[in-house]
C-alpha atoms as a PDB file:
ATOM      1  CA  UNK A   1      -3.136  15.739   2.079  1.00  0.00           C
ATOM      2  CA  UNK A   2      -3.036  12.168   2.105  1.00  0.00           C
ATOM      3  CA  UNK A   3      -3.008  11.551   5.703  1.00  0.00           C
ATOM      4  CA  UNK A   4      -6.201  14.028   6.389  1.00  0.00           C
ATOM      5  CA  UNK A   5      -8.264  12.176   4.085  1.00  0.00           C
ATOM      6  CA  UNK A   6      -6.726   8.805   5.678  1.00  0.00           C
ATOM      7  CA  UNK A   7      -7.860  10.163   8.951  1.00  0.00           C
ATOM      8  CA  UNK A   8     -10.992  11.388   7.812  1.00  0.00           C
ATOM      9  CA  UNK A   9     -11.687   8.105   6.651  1.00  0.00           C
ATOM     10  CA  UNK A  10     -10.024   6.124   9.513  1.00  0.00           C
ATOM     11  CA  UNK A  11     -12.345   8.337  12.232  1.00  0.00           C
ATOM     12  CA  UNK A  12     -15.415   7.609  10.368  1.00  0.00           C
ATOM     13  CA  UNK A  13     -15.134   3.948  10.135  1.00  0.00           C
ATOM     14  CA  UNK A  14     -14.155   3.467  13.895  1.00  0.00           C
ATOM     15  CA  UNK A  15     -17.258   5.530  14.824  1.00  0.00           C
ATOM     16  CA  UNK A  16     -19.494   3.116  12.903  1.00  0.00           C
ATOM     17  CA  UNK A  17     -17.547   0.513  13.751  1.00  0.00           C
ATOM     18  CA  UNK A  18     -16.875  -0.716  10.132  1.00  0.00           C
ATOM     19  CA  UNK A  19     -12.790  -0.534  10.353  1.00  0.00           C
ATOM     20  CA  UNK A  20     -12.004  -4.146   9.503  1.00  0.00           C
ATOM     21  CA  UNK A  21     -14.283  -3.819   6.987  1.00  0.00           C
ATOM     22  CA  UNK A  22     -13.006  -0.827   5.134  1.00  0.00           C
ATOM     23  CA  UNK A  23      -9.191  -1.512   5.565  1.00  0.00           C
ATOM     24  CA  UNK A  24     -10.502  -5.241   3.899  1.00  0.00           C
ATOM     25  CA  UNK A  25     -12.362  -3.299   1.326  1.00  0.00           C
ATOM     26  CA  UNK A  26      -9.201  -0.607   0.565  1.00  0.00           C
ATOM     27  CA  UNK A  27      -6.816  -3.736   0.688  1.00  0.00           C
ATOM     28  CA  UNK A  28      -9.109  -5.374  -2.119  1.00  0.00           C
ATOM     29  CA  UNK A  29      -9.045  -2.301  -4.118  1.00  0.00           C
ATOM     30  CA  UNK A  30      -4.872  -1.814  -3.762  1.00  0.00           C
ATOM     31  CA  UNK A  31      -4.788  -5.500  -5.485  1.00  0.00           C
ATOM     32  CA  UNK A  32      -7.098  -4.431  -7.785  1.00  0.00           C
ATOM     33  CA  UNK A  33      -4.817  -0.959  -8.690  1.00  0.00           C
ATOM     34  CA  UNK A  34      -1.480  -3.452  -8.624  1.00  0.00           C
ATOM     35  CA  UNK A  35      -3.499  -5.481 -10.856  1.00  0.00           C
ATOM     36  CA  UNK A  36      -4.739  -3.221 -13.770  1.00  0.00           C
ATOM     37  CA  UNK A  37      -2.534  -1.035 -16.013  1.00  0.00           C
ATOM     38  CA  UNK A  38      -5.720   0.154 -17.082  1.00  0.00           C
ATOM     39  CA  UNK A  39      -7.134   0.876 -13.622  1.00  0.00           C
ATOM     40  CA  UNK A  40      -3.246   2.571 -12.841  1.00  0.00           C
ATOM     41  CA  UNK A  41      -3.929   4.892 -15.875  1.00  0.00           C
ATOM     42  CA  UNK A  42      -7.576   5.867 -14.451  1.00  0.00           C
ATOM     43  CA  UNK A  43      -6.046   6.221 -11.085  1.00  0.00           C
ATOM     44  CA  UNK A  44      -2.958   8.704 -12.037  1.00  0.00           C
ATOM     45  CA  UNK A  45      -3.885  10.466 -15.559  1.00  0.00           C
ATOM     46  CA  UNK A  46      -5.553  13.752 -15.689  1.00  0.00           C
ATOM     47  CA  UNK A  47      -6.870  13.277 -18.571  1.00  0.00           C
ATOM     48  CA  UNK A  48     -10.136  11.883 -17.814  1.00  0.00           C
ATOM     49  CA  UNK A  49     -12.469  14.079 -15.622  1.00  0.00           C
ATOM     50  CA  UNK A  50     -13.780  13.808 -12.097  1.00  0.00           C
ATOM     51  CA  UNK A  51     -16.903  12.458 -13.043  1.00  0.00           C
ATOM     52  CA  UNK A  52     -15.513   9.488 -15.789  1.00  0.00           C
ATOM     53  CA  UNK A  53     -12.913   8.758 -12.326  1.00  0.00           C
ATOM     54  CA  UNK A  54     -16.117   8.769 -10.186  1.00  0.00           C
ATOM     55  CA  UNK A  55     -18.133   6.635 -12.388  1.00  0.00           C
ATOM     56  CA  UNK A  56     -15.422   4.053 -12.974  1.00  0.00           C
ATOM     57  CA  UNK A  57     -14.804   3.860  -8.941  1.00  0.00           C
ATOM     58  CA  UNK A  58     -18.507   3.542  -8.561  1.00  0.00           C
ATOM     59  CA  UNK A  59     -18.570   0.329 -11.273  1.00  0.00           C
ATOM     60  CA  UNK A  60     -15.437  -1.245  -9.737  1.00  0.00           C
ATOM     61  CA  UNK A  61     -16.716  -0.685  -6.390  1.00  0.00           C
ATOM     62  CA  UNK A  62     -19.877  -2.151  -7.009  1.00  0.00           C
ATOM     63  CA  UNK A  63     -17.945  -5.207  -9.332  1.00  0.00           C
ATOM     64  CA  UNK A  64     -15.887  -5.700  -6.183  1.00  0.00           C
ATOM     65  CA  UNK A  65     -18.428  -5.944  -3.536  1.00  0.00           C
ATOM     66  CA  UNK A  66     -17.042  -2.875  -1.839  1.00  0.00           C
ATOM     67  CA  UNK A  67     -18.829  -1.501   1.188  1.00  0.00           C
ATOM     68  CA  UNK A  68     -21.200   1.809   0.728  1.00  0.00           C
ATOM     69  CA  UNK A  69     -18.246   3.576   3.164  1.00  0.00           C
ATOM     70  CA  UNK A  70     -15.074   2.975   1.455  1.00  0.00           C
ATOM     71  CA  UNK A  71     -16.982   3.282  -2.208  1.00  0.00           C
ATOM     72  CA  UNK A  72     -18.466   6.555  -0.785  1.00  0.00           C
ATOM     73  CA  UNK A  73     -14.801   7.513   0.393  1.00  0.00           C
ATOM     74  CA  UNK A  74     -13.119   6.924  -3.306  1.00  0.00           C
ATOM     75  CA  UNK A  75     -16.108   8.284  -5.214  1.00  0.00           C
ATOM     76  CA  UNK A  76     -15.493  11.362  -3.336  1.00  0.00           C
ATOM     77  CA  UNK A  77     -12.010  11.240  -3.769  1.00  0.00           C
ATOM     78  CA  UNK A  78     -12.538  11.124  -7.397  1.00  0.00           C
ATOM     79  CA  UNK A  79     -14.873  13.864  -7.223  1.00  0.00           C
ATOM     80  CA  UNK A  80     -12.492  16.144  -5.654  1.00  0.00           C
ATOM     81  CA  UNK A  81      -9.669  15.343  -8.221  1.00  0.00           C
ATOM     82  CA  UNK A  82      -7.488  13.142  -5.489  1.00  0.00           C
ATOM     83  CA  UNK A  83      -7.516   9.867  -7.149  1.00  0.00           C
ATOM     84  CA  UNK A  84      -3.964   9.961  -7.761  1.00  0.00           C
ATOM     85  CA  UNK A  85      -3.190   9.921  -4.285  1.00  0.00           C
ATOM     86  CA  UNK A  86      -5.563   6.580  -3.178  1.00  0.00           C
ATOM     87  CA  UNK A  87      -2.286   4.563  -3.148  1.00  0.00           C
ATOM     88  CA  UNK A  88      -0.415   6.985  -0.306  1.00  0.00           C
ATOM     89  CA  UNK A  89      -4.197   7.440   1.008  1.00  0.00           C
ATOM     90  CA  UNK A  90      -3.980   3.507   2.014  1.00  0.00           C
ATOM     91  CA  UNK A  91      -0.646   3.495   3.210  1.00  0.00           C
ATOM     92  CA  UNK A  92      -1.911   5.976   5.826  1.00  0.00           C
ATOM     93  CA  UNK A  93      -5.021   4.496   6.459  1.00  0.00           C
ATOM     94  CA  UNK A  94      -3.380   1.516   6.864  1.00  0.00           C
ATOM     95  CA  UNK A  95      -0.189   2.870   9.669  1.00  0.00           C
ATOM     96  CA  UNK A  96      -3.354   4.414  11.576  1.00  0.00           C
ATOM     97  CA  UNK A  97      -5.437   0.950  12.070  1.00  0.00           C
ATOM     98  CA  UNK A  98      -1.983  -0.824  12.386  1.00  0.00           C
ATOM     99  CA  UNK A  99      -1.335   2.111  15.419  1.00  0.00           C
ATOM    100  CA  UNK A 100      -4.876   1.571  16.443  1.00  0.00           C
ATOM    101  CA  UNK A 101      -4.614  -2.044  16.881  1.00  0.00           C
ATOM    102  CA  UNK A 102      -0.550  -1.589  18.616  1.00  0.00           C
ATOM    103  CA  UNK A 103       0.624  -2.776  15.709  1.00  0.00           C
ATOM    104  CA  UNK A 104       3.458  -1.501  13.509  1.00  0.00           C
ATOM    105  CA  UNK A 105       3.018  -1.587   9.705  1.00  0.00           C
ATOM    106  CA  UNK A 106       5.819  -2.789   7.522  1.00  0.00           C
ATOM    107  CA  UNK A 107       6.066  -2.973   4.128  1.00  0.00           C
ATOM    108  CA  UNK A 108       8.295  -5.968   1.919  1.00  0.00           C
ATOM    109  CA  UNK A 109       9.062  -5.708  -1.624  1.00  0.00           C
ATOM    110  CA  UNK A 110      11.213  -8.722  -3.187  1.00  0.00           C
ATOM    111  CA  UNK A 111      12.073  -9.801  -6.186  1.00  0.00           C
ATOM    112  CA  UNK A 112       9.883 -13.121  -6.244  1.00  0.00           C
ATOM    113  CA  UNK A 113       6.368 -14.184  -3.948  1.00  0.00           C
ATOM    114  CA  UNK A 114       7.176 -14.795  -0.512  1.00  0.00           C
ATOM    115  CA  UNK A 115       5.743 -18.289   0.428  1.00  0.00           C
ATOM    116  CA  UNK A 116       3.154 -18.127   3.236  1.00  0.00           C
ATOM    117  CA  UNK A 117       6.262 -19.534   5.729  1.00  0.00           C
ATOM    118  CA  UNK A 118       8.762 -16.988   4.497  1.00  0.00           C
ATOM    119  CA  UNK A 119       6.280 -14.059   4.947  1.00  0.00           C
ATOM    120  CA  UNK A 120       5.680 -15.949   8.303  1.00  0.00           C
ATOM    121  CA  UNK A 121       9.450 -16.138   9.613  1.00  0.00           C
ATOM    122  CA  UNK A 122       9.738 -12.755   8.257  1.00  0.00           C
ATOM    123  CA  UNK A 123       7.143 -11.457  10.706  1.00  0.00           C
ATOM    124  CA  UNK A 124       8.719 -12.980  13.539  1.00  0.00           C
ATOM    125  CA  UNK A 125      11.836 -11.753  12.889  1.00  0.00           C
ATOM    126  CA  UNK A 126      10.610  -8.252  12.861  1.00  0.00           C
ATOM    127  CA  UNK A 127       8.321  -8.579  15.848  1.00  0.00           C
ATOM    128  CA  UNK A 128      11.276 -10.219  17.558  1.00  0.00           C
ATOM    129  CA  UNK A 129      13.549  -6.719  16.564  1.00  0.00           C
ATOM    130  CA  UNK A 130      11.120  -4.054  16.953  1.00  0.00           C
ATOM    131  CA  UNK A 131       9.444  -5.374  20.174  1.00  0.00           C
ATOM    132  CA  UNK A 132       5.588  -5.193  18.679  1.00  0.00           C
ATOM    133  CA  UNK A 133       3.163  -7.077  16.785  1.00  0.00           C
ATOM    134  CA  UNK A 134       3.855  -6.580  12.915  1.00  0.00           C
ATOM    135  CA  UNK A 135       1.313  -5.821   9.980  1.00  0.00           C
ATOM    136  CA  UNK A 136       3.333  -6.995   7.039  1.00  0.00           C
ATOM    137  CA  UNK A 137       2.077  -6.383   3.489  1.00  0.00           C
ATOM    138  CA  UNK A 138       4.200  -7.605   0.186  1.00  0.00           C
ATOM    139  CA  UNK A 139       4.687  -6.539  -3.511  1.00  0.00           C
ATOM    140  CA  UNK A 140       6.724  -8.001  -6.024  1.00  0.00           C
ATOM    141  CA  UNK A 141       9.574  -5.919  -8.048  1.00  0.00           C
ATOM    142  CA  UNK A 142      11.742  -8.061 -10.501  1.00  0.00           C
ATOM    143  CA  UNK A 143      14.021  -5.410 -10.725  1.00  0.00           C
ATOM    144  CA  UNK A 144      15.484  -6.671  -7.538  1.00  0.00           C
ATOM    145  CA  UNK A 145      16.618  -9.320  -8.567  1.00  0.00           C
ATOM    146  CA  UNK A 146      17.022 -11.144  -5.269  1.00  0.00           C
ATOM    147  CA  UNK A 147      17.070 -10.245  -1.345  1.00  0.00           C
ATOM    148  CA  UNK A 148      14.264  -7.929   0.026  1.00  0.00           C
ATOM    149  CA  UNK A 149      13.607  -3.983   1.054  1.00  0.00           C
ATOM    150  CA  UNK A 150      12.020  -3.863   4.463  1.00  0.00           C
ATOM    151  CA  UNK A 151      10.326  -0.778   5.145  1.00  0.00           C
ATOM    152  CA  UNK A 152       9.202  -0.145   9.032  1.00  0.00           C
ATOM    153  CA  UNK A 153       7.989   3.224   9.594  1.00  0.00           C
ATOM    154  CA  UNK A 154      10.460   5.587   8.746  1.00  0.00           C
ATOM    155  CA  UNK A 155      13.172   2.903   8.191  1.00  0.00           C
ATOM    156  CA  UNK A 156      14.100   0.812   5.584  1.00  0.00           C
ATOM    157  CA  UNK A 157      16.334  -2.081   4.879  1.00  0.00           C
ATOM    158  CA  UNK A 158      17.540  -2.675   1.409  1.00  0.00           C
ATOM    159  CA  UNK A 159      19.259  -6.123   0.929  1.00  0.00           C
ATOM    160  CA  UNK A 160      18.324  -6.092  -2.494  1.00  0.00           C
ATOM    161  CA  UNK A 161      21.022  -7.421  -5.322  1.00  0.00           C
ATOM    162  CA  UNK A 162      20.471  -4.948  -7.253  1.00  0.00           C
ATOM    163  CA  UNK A 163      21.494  -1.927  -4.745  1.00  0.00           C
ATOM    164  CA  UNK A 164      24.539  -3.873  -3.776  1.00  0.00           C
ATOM    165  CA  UNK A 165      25.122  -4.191  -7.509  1.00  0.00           C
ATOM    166  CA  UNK A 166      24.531  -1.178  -8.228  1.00  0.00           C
ATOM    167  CA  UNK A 167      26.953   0.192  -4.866  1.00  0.00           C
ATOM    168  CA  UNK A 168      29.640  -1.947  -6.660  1.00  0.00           C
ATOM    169  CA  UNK A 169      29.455  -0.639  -9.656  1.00  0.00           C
ATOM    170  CA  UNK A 170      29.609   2.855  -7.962  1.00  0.00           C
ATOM    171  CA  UNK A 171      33.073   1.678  -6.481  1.00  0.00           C
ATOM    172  CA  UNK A 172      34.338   0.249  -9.378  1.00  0.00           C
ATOM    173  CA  UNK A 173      34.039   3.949 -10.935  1.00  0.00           C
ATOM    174  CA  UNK A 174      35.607   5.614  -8.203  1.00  0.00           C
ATOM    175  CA  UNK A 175      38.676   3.003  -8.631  1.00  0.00           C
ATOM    176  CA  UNK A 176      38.826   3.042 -12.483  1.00  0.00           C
END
């Protein structure tokens, strides 16, 4: 479901020529969601109805500086009771531009900020392994503790410490 409405959404942007502007718009919103518990809540609970969802994305939309296109898009999300699913929504809207533009999209999660040069080196390194140009977005996830997960496509590299703490603790088990 999420990649037809990505599409939808992808299609009608390119035709009016407004892509850059809608994956900046949907990449503003995303920081927004990562940024409000409250907005998370509005986003994923069922409790409120389509048209409280649809107001609130209008009002944050508008707060924002959103375009008409991408506030259209989510209001009608909303209205259709999809709103939980903006956050995969994205993530496909996002692999088609990055497959639009020959790029590939990769995602980062690690356990502090990556520093402008890190993210940087990062993206070279991956460009250098996978033979295109990289679109690399970043989250932060404590939980890690250290090292980084590297998603590309359907791949994913987990250096984390806290998977190859938890792996020894899985071995210690299976000795003890």
């Amino acid at each position: 479901m999420a990649g037809r409405y990505a599409l939808a959404l992808f299609e009608l942007a390119l035709e009016s020529k407004k892509l850059k502007n809608v994956e900046a718009d949907l990449s503003k919103f995303m920081g927004l969601l990562e940024g409000s518990a409250d907005l998370r809540r509005l986003v994923a609970s069922p409790v409120f109805s389509a048209g409280e969802q649809q107001n609130a994305i209008a009002a944050i939309a508008k707060k924002a500086k959103i375009s008409s296109l991408t506030s259209n898009f989510l209001g009608l999300i909303a209205r259709n009771r999809r709103l939980f699913a903006v956050h995969d929504m994205i993530r496909a809207f996002t692999a088609l531009t990055a497959r639009h533009r020959g790029e590939v999209a990769a995602q980062v999660v690690s356990a502090n900020k990556l520093s402008a040069e890190q993210i940087k080196t990062l993206t070279a390194s991956l460009k250098s392994a996978i033979g295109q140009d990289v679109q690399l977005t970043s989250k932060v996830d404590p939980a890690l503790l250290g090292g980084l997960i590297v998603k590309v496509g359907s791949r994913m590299i987990d250096s984390s410490l806290k998977t190859k703490l938890d792996n020894l603790q899985f071995a210690l088990r299976e000795v003890g």
